[in-house]
C-alpha atoms as a PDB file:
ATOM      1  CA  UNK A   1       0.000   0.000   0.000  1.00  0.00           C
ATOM      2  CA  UNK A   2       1.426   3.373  -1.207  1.00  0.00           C
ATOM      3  CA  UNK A   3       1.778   6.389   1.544  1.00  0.00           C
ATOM      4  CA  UNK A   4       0.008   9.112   0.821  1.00  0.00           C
ATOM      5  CA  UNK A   5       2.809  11.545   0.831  1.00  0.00           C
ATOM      6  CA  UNK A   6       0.352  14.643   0.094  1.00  0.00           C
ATOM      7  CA  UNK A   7      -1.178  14.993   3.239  1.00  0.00           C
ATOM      8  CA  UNK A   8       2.109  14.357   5.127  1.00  0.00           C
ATOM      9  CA  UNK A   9       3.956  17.300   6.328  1.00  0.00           C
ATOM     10  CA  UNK A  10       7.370  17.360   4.362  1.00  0.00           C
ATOM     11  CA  UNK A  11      10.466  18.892   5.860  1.00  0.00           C
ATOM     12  CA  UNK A  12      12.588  17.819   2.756  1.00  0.00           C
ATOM     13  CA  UNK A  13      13.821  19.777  -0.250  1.00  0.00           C
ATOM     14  CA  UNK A  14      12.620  17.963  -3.497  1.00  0.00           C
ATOM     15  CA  UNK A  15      15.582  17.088  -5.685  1.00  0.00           C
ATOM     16  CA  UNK A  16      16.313  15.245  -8.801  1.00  0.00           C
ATOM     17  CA  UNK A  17      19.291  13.239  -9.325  1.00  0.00           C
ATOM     18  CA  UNK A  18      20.150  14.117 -12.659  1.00  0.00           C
ATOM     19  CA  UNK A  19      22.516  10.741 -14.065  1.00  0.00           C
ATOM     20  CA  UNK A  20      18.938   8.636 -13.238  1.00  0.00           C
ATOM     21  CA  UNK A  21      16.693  11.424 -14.962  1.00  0.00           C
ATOM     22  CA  UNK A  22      15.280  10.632 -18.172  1.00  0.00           C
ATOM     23  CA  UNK A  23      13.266  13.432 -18.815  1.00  0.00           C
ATOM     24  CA  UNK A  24      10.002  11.412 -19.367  1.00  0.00           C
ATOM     25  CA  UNK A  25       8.058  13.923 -17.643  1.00  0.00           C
ATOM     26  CA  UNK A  26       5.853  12.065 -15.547  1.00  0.00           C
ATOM     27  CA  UNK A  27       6.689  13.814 -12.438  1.00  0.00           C
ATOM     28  CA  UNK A  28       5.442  16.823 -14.369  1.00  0.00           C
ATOM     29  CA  UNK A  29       2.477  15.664 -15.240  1.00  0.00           C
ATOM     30  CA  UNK A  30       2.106  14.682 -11.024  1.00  0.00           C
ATOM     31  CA  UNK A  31       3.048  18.198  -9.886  1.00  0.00           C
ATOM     32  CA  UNK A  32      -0.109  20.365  -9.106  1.00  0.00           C
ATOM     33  CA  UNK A  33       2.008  23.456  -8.718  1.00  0.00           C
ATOM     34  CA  UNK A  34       3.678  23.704 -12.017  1.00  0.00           C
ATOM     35  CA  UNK A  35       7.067  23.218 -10.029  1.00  0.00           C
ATOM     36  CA  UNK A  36       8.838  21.203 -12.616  1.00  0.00           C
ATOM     37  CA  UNK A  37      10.351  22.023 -15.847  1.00  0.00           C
ATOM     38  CA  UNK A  38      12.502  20.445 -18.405  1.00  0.00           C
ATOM     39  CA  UNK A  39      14.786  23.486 -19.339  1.00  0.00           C
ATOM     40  CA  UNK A  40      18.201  20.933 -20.271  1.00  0.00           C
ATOM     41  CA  UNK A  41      16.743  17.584 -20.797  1.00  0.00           C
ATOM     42  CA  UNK A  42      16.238  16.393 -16.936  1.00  0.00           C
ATOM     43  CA  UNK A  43      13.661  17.149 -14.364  1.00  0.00           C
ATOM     44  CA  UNK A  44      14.125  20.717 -12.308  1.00  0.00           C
ATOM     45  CA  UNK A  45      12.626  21.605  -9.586  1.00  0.00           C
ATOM     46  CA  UNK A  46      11.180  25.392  -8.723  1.00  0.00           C
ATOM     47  CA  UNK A  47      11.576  25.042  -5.264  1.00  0.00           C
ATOM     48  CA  UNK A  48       9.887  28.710  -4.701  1.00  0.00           C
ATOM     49  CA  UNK A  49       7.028  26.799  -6.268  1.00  0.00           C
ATOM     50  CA  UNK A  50       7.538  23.209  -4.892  1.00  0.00           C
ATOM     51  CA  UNK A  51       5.352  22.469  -1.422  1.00  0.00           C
ATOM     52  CA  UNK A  52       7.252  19.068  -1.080  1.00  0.00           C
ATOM     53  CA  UNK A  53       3.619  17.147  -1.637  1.00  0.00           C
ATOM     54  CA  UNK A  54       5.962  13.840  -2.608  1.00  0.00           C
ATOM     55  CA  UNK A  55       3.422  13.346  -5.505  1.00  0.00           C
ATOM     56  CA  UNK A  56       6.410  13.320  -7.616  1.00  0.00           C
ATOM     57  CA  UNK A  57       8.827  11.180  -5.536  1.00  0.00           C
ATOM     58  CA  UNK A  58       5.843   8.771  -6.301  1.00  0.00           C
ATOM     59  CA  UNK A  59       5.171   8.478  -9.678  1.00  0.00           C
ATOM     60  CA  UNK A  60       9.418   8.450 -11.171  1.00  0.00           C
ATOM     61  CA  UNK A  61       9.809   5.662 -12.272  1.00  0.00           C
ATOM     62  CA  UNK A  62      13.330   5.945 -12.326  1.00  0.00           C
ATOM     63  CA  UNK A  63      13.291   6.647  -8.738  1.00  0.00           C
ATOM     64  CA  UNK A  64      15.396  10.028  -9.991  1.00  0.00           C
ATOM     65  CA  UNK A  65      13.529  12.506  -7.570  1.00  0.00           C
ATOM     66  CA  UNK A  66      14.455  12.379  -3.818  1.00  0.00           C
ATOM     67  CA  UNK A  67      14.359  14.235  -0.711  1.00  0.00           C
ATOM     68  CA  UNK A  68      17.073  16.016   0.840  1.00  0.00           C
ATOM     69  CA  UNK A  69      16.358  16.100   4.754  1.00  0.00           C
ATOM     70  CA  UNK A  70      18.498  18.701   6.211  1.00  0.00           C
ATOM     71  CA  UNK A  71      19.735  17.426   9.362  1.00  0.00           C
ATOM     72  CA  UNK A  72      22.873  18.621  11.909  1.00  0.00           C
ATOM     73  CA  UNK A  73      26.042  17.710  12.121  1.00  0.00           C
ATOM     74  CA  UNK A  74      25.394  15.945  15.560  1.00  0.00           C
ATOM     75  CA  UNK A  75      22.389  14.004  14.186  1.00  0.00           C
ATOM     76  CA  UNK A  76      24.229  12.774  11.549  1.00  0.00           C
ATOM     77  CA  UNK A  77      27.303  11.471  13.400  1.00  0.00           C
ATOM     78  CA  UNK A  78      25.471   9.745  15.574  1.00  0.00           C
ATOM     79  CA  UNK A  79      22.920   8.240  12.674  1.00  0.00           C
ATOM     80  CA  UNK A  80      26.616   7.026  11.311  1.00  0.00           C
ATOM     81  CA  UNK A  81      27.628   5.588  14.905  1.00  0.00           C
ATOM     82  CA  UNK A  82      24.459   3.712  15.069  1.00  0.00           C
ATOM     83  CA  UNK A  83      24.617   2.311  11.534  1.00  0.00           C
ATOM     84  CA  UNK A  84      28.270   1.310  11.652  1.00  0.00           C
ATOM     85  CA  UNK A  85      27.798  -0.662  14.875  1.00  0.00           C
ATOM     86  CA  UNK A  86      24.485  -2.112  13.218  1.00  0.00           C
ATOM     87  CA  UNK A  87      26.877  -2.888  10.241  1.00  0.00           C
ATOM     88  CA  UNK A  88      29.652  -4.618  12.764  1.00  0.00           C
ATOM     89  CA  UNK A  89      27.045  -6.347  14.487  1.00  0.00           C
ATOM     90  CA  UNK A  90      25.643  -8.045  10.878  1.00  0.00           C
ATOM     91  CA  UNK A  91      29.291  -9.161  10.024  1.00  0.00           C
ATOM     92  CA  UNK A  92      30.221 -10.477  13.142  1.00  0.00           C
ATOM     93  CA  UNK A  93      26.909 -13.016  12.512  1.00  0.00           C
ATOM     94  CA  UNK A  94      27.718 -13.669   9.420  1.00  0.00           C
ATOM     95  CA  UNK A  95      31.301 -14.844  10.598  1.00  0.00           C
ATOM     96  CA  UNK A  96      30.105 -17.004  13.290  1.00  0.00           C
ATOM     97  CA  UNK A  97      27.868 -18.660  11.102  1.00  0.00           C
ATOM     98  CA  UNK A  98      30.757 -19.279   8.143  1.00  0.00           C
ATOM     99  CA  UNK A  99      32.990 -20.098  10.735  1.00  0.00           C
ATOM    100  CA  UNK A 100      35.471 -17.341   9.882  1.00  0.00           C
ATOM    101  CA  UNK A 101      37.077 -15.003  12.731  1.00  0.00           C
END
């Protein structure tokens, strides 16, 4: 079942990442606002235009537009902390159970 991104509060800036763009304009089509344009062959985003609906992030099917979610230095080291020990944790099972280490 697909989230309903429109009524969701967004706190993320709409972006496209351009080498998965392939201009097919669907996420135009999806955008109420008129925010996206086609000016050099890729999606861009008017983000004085944009209300970060996610109706877009929806409907690419190249999975080219994304949200950037500003976070803090802080947040982010310890998002890293917590997903490198996750990360040590999954390798040390994987050792036990190959019998390596």
């Amino acid at each position: 079942m697909e989230k309903d991104l429109s009524k969701t509060p967004n706190p993320g800036i709409i972006g496209v990442r351009r080498e998965l763009c392939l201009g097919c304009g669907v996420c135009a089509q999806a955008c109420h606002r008129g925010a996206i344009s086609f000016p050099w062959g890729w999606a861009e985003i008017d983000q004085s235009r944009c209300t970060s609906c996610g109706l877009c992030l929806q409907v690419c099917p190249q999975g080219a537009i994304v949200e950037r979610v500003p976070v803090s230095s802080p947040a982010l080291r310890a998002e890293i902390k917590e997903l490198r020990g996750r990360a040590e944790d999954v390798i040390a099972r994987i050792e036990r159970l190959s019998g390596v280490g």
